[in-house]
Protein backbone atom coordinates (compact mmCIF):
# COMPACT_ATOMS: atom_id res chain seq x y z
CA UNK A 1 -12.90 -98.19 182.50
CA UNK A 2 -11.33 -96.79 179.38
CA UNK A 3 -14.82 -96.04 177.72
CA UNK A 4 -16.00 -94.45 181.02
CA UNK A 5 -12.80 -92.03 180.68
CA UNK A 6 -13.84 -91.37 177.45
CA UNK A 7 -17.25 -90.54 177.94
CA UNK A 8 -16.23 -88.45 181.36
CA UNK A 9 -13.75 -86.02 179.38
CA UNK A 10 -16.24 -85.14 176.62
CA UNK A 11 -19.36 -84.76 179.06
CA UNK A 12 -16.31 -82.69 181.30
CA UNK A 13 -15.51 -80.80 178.44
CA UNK A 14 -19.23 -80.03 177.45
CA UNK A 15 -19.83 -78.64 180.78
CA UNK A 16 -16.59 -77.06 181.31
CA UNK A 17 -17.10 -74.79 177.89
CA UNK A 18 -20.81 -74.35 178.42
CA UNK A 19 -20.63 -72.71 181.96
CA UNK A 20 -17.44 -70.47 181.37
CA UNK A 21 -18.81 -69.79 177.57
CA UNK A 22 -15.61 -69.70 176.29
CA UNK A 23 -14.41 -66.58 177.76
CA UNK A 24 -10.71 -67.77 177.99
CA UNK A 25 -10.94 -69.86 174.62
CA UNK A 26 -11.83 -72.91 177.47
CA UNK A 27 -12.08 -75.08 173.78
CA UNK A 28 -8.39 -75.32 173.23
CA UNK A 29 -7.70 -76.94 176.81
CA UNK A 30 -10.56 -79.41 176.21
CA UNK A 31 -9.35 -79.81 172.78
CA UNK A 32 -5.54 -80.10 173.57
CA UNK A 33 -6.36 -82.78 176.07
CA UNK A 34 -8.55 -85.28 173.66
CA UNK A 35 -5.40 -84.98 171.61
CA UNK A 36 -3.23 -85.78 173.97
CA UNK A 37 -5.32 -88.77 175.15
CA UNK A 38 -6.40 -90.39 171.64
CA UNK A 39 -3.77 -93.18 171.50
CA UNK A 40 -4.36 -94.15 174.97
CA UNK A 41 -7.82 -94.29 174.09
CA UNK A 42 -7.01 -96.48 171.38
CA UNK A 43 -4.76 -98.55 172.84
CA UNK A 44 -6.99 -99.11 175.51
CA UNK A 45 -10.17 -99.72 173.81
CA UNK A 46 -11.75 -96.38 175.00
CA UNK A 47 -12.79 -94.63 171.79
CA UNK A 48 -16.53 -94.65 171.68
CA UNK A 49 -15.47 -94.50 167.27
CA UNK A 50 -12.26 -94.80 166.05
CA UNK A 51 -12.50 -91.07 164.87
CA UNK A 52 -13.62 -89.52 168.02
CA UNK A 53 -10.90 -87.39 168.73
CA UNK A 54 -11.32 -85.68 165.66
CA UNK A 55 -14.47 -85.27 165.54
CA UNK A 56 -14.30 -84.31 169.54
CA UNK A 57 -12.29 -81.27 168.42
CA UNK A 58 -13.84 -80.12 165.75
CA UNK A 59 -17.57 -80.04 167.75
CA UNK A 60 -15.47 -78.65 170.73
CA UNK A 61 -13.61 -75.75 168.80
CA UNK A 62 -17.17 -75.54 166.66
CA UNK A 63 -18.99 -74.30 170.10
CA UNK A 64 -16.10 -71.96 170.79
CA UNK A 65 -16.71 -70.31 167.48
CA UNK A 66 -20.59 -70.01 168.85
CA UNK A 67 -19.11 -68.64 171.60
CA UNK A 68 -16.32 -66.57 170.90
CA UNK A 69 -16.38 -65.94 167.54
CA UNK A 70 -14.22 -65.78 164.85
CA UNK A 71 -11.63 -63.67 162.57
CA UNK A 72 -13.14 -62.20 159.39
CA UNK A 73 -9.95 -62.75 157.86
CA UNK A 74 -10.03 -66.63 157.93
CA UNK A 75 -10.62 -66.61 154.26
CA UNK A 76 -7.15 -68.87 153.19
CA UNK A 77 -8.74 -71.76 155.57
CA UNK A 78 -12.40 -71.67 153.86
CA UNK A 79 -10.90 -71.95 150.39
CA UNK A 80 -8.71 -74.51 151.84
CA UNK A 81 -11.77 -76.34 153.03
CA UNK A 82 -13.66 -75.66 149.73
CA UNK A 83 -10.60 -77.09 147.55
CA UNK A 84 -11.08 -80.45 149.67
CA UNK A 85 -14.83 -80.90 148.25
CA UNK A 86 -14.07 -81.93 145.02
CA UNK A 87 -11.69 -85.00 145.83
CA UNK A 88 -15.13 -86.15 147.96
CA UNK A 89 -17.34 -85.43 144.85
CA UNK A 90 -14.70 -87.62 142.75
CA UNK A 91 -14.59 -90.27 145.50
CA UNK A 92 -18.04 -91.05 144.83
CA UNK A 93 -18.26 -91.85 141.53
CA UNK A 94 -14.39 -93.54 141.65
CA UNK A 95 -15.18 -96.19 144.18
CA UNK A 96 -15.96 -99.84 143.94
CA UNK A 97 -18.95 -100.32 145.14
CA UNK A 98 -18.03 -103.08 147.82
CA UNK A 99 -16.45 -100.15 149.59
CA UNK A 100 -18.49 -98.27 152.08
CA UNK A 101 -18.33 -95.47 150.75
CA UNK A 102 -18.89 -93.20 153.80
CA UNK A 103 -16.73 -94.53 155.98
CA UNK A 104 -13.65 -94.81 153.30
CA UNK A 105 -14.16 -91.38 152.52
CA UNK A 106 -14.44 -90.16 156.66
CA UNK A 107 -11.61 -91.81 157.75
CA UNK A 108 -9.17 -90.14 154.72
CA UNK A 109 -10.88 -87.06 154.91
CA UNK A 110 -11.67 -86.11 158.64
CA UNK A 111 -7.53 -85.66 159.70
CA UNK A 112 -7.78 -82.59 156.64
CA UNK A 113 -11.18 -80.79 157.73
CA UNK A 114 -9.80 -81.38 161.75
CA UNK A 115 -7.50 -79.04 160.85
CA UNK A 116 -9.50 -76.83 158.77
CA UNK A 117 -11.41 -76.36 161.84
CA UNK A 118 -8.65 -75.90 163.79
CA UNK A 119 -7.17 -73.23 161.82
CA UNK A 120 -10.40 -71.27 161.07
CA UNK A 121 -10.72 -71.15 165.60
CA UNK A 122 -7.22 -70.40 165.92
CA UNK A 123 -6.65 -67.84 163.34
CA UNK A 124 -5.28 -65.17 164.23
CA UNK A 125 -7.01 -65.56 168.19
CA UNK A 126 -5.04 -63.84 170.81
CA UNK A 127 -3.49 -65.39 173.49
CA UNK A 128 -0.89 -65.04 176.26
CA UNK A 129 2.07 -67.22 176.47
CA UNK A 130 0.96 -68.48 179.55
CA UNK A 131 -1.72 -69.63 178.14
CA UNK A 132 -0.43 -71.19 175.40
CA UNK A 133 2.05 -73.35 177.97
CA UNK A 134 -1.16 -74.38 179.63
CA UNK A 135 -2.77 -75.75 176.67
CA UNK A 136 0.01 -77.18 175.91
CA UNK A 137 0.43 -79.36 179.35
CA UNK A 138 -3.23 -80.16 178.47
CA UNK A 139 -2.36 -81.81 175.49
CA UNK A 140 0.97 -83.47 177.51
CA UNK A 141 -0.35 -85.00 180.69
CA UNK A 142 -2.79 -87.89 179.11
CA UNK A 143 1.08 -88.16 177.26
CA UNK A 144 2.23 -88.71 180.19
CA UNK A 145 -0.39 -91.56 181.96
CA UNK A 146 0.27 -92.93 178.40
CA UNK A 147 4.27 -93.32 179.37
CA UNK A 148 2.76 -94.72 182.51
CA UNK A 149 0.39 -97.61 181.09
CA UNK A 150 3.70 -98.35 178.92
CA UNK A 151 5.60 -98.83 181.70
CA UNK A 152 3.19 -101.05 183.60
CA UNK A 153 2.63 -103.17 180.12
CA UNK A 154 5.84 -104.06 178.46
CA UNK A 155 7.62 -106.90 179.40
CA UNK A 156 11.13 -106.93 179.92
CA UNK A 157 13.18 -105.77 176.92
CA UNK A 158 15.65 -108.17 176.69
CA UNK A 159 12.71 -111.15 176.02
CA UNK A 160 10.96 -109.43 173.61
CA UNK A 161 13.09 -107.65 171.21
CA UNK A 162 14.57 -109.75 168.58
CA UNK A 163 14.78 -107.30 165.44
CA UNK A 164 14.79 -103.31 164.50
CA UNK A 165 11.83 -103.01 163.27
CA UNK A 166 8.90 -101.26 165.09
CA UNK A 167 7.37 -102.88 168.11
CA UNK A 168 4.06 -103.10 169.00
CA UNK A 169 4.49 -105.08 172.51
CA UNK A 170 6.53 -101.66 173.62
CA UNK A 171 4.01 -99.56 172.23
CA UNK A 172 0.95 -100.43 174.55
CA UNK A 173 -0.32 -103.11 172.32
CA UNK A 174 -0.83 -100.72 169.31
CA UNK A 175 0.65 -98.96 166.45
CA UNK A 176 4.02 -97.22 167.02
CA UNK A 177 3.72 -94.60 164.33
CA UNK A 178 1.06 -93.22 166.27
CA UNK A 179 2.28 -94.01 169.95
CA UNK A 180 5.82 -92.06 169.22
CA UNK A 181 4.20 -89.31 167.61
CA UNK A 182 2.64 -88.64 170.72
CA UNK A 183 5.94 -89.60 172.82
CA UNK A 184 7.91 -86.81 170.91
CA UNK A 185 5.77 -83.87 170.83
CA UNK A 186 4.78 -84.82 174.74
CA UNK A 187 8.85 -84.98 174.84
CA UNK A 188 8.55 -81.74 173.67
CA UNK A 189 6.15 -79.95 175.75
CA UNK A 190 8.24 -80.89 178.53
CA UNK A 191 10.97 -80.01 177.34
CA UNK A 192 9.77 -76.48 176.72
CA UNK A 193 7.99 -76.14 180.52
CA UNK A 194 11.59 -77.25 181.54
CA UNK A 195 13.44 -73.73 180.17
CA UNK A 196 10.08 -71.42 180.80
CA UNK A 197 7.95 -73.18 183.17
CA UNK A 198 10.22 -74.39 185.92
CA UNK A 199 9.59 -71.82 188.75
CA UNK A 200 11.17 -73.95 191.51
CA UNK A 201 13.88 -76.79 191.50
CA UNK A 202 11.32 -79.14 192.43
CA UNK A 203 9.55 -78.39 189.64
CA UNK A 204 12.58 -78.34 187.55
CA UNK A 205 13.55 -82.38 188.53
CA UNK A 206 9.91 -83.25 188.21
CA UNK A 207 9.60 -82.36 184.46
CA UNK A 208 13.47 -83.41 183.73
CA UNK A 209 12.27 -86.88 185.53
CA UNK A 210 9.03 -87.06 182.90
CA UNK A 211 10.51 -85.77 180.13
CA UNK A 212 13.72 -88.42 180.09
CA UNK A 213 10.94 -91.17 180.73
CA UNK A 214 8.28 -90.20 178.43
CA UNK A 215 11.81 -90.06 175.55
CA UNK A 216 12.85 -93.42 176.53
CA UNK A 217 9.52 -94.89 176.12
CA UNK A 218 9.21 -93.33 172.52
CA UNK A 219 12.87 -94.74 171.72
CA UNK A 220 11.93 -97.97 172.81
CA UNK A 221 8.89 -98.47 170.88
CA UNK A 222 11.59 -98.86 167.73
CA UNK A 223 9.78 -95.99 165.24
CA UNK A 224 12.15 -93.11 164.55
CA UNK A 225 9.46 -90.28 163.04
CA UNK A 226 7.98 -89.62 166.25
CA UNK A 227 11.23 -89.19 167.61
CA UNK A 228 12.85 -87.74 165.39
CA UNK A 229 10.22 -85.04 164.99
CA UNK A 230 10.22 -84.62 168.42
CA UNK A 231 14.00 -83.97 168.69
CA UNK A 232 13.79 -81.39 165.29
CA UNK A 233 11.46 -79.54 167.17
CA UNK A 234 13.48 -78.86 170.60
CA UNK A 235 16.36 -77.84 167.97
CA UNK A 236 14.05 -75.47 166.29
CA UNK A 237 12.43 -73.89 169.50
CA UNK A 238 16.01 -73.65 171.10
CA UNK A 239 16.98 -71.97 168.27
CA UNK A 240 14.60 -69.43 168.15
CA UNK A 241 15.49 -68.96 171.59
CA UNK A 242 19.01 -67.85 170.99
CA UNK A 243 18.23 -65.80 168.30
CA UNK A 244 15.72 -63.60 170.65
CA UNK A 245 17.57 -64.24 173.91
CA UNK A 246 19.09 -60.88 175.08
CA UNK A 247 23.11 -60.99 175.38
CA UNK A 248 22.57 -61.13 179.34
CA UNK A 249 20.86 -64.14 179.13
CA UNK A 250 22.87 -66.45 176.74
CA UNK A 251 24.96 -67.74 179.02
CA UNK A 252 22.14 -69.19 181.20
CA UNK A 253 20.55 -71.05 177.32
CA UNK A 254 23.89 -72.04 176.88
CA UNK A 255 24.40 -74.10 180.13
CA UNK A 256 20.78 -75.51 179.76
CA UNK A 257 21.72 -77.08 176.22
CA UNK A 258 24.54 -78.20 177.74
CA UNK A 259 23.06 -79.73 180.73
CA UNK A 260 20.75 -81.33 178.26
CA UNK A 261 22.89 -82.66 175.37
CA UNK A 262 24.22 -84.22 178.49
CA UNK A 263 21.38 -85.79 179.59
CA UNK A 264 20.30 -86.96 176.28
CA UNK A 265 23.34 -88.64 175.91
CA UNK A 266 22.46 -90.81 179.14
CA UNK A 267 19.47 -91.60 177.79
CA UNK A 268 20.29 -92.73 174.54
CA UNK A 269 23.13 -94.68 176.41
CA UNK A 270 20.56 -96.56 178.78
CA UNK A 271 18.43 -96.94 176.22
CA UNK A 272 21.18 -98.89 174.11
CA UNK A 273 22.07 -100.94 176.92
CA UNK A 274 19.17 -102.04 177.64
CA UNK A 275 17.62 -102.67 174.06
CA UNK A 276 21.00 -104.64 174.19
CA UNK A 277 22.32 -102.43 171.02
CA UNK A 278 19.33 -102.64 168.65
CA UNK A 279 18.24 -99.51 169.31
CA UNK A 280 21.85 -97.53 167.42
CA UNK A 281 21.09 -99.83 164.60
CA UNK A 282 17.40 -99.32 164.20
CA UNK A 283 18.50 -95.74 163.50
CA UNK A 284 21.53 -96.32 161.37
CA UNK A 285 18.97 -98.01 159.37
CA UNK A 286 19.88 -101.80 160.44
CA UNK A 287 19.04 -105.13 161.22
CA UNK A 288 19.61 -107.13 163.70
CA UNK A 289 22.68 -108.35 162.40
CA UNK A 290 23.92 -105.45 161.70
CA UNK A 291 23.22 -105.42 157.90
CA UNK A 292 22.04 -102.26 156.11
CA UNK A 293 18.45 -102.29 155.05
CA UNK A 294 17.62 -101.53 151.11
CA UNK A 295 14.97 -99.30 152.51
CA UNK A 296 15.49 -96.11 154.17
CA UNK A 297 11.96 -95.92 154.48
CA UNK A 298 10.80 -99.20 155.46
CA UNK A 299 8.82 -99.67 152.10
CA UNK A 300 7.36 -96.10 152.05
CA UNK A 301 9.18 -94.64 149.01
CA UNK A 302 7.04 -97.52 146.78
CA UNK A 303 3.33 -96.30 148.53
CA UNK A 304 4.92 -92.78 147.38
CA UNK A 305 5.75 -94.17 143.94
CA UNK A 306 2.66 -95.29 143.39
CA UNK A 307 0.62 -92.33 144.64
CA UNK A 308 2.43 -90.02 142.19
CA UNK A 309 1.47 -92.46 139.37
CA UNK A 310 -2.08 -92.03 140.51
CA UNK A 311 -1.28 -88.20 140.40
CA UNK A 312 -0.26 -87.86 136.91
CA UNK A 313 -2.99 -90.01 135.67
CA UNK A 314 -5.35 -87.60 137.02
CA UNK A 315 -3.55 -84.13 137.59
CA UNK A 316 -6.70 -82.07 138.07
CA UNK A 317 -8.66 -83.06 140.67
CA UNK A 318 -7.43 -86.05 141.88
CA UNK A 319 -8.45 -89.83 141.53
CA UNK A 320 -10.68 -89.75 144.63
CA UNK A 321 -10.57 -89.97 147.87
CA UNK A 322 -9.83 -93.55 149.52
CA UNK A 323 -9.29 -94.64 145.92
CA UNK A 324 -5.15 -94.59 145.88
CA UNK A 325 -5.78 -97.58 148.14
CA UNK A 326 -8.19 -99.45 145.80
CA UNK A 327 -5.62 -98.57 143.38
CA UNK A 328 -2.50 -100.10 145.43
CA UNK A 329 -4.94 -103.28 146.26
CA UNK A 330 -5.05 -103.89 142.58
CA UNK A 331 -0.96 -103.74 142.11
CA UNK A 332 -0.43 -105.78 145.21
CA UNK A 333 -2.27 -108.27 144.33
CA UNK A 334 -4.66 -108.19 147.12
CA UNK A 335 -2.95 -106.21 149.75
CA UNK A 336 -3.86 -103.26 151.91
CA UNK A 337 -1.25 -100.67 152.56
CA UNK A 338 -2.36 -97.49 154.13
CA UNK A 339 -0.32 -94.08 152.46
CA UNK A 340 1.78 -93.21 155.43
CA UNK A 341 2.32 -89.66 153.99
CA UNK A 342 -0.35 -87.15 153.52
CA UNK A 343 1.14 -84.64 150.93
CA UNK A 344 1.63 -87.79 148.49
CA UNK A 345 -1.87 -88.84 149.05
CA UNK A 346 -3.13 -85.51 148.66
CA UNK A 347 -1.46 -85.08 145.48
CA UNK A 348 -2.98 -88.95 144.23
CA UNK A 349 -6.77 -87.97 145.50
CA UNK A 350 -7.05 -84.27 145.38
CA UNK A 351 -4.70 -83.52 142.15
CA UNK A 352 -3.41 -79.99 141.92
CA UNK A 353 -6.26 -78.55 143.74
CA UNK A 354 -4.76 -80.55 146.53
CA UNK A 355 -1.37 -79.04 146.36
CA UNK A 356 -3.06 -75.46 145.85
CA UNK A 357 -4.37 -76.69 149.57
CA UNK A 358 -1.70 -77.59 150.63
CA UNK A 359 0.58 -74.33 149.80
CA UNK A 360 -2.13 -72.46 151.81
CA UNK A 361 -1.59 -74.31 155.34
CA UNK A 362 2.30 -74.24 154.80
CA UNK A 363 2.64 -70.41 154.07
CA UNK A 364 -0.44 -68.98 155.95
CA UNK A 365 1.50 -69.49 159.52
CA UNK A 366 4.67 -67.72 157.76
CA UNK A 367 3.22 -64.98 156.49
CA UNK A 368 1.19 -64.39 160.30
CA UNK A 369 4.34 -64.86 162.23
CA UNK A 370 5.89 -61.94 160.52
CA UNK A 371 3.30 -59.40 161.98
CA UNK A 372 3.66 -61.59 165.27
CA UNK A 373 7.48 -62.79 165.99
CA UNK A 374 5.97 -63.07 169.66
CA UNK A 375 4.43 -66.88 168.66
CA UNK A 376 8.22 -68.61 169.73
CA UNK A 377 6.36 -72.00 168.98
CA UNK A 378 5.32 -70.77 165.22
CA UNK A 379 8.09 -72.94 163.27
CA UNK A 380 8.25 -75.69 166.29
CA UNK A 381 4.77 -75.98 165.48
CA UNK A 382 4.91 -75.60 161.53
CA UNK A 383 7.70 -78.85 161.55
CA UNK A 384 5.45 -80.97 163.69
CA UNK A 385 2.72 -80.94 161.20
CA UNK A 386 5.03 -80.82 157.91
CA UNK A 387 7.14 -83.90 159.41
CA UNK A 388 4.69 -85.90 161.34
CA UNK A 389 2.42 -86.14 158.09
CA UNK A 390 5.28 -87.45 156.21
CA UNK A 391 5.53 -90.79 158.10
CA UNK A 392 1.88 -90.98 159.59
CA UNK A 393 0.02 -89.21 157.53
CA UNK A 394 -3.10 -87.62 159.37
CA UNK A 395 -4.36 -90.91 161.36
CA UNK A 396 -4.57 -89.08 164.65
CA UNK A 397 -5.66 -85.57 165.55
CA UNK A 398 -2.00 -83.99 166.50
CA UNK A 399 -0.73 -82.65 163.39
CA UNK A 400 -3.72 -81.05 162.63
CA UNK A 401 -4.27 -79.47 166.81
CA UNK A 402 -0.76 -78.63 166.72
CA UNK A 403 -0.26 -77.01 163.42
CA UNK A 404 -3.47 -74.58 164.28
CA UNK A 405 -1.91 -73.52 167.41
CA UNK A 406 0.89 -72.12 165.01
CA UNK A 407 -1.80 -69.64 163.61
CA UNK A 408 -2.45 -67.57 167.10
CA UNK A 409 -1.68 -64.46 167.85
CA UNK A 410 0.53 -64.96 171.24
CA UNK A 411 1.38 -62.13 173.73
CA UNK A 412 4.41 -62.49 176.01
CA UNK A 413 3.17 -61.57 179.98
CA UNK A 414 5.92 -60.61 182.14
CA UNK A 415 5.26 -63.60 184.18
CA UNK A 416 4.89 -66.31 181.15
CA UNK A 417 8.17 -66.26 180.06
CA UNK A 418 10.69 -65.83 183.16
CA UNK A 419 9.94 -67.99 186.10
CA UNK A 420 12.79 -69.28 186.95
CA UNK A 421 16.85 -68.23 187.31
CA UNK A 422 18.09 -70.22 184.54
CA UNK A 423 15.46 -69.06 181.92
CA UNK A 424 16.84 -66.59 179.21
CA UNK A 425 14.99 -62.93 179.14
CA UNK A 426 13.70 -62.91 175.54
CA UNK A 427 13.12 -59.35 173.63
């Protein structure tokens, strides 16, 4: 049934874009909703390859370039694609040859050109705020039927749970890195249609009802980046919110962020009771007993170790990529440890050109948002990529989907930004 999902959105999708030819960039919904969907599909055993999202959006937001077009001045994203080539070129003299070759060098590489892609459609691409919140809830609901199959899968808390450390039998059977990624920034999306997409009360308890279950689901699963991330972002886009909220209206933010400090309080306070305590000392960095783990990490800071090593043995261009984890087999003694963070293994496999990439996807969004303050979800945005990458590298297609939508050019309708009493009238 999960296959036959699969298969059903992208044949959707193909039609969907095909008949409306893109006229209301049609590409980003489809897109936002195969990421949204992709762990489900994993977890599930839907994905027709294990890289189909990716490669779903990048044919997807290819035909909307056929369609639509694109800026002339996505120049900083081409160079950033060009600087990835010679890491591949390396790669292919730099592997063992019992590697497949192909494959090692797809799965490392396709998360970086995703969001090459990505950028190059987005760049730049007007849009109303409306929109934007649609696309958006396109990327949240599969989120959501995710927090549902949870639900309907884990066992009962208090039998399972016998440590701190990440859990996959709360996490749908699969990896928790990449199920709370997808738990905070779908904890995010409702948390923004709560303050600017609430028109009715109804509507109001229905997202506050998903959003408090869809944030105990992603504290349950025992991995804090998600979350974390998640929660960084809501401080960031509440920020912004102040800062442009007209005098009038900061009384009515105010009493939201009260309201739901409140509420977050509850949940972490279920959440404790029922994880019978394990989850305050999973994020006080604990164990079961209470001791304090010698990692901070979990074991990350030595993958990042040895990933600089590789970097300063080959500053340039890089040792290859896929070869930092040839390299780690070697000092292991045998094992295989995936890089969890993607600026460390960029610097190991792509050298400086890497970080010359690198430079241009952090600033490019900064230097756009100045000549369009209008994009409140720029730095919300921005963090999701810079953070999630840190702790899951680029295994799934959100960081780079979410970090392009940081890139358009967003328009504030009268009726995208006010629909309801409570929500603060921006400038």
């Amino acid at each position: 049934m999960s296959k036959a999902y699969c298969v059903a959105m992208l044949a959707y999708g193909v039609y969907f874009v095909m008949k409306s030819r893109n006229r209301n960039n049609e590409v980003l919904y489809i897109s936002a909703y195969i990421v949204g969907s992709e762990v489900f599909l994993r977890m599930t055993g839907g994905n027709l390859l294990y890289e189909t999202s990716k490669y779903g959006v990048m044919i997807f937001l290819g035909l909307g370039m056929y369609y639509s077009g694109l800026s002339k001045n996505t120049i900083p994203f081409w160079i950033y694609l060009l600087l990835l080539l010679p890491g591949v070129i390396v790669a292919t003299d730099a592997l063992n040859l019992s590697t497949e070759i192909r494959k090692a060098i797809a799965f490392n590489i396709s998360g970086p050109v995703c969001l090459g892609v990505s950028a190059i459609y987005c760049y730049n691409r007007k849009i109303l705020l409306s929109q934007v919140n649609d696309i958006l809830l396109a990327l949240a609901l599969p989120v959501f039927a995710t927090t549902i199959y949870l639900i309907l899968y884990t066992p009962d808390l208090k039998e399972i749970l016998v440590g701190t450390g990440s859990n996959n039998e709360t996490s749908g059977g699969f990896g928790p890195n990449q199920v709370a990624t997808l738990l905070g920034v779908g904890m995010f999306v409702f948390f923004s249609r709560l303050i600017l997409e609430s028109k009715s009360k109804v509507q109001f308890v229905i997202n506050l009802i998903i959003l408090f279950n869809i944030t105990y689901r992603g504290l349950v699963t025992f991995s804090r980046g998600g979350m974390v991330t998640g929660f960084v972002m809501i401080i960031i886009f509440l920020f912004y919110l102040l800062i442009k909220t007209k005098s009038q209206g900061k009384y009515n933010l105010y009493r939201i962020i009260a309201f739901m400090s409140v509420a977050f309080l509850v949940t972490w306070l279920y959440t404790s009771n029922q994880t019978g305590g394990l989850i305050d000392k999973r994020y006080a960095n604990k164990d079961a007993a209470g001791r304090v783990k010698e990692s901070q990490l979990t074991g990350r800071e030595e993958i990042w170790d040895s990933e600089i090593e590789d970097f300063l043995d080959s500053p340039v261009f890089g040792i290859g990529v896929a070869k930092a984890l040839e390299v780690r087999e070697v000092k292991t003694g045998g094992a295989i440890i995936a890089s969890h963070s993607e600026i460390s293994r960029t610097l190991a496999e792509h050298g400086a050109v890497g970080i010359v990439a690198l430079l241009i996807v952090f600033f490019t969004p900064i230097f756009l948002f100045l000549d369009n303050k209008q994009n409140i979800y720029t730095f919300s945005f921005l963090l999701f990529w810079i953070l999630t990458i840190n702790h899951a590298a680029m295994r799934i297609a959100a960081p780079a989907f979410v970090y392009s939508l940081s890139l358009l050019k967003v328009y504030i309708n009268d009726g995208a930004i006010l629909p309801m009493k409570q929500a603060p009238k921006l400038e």
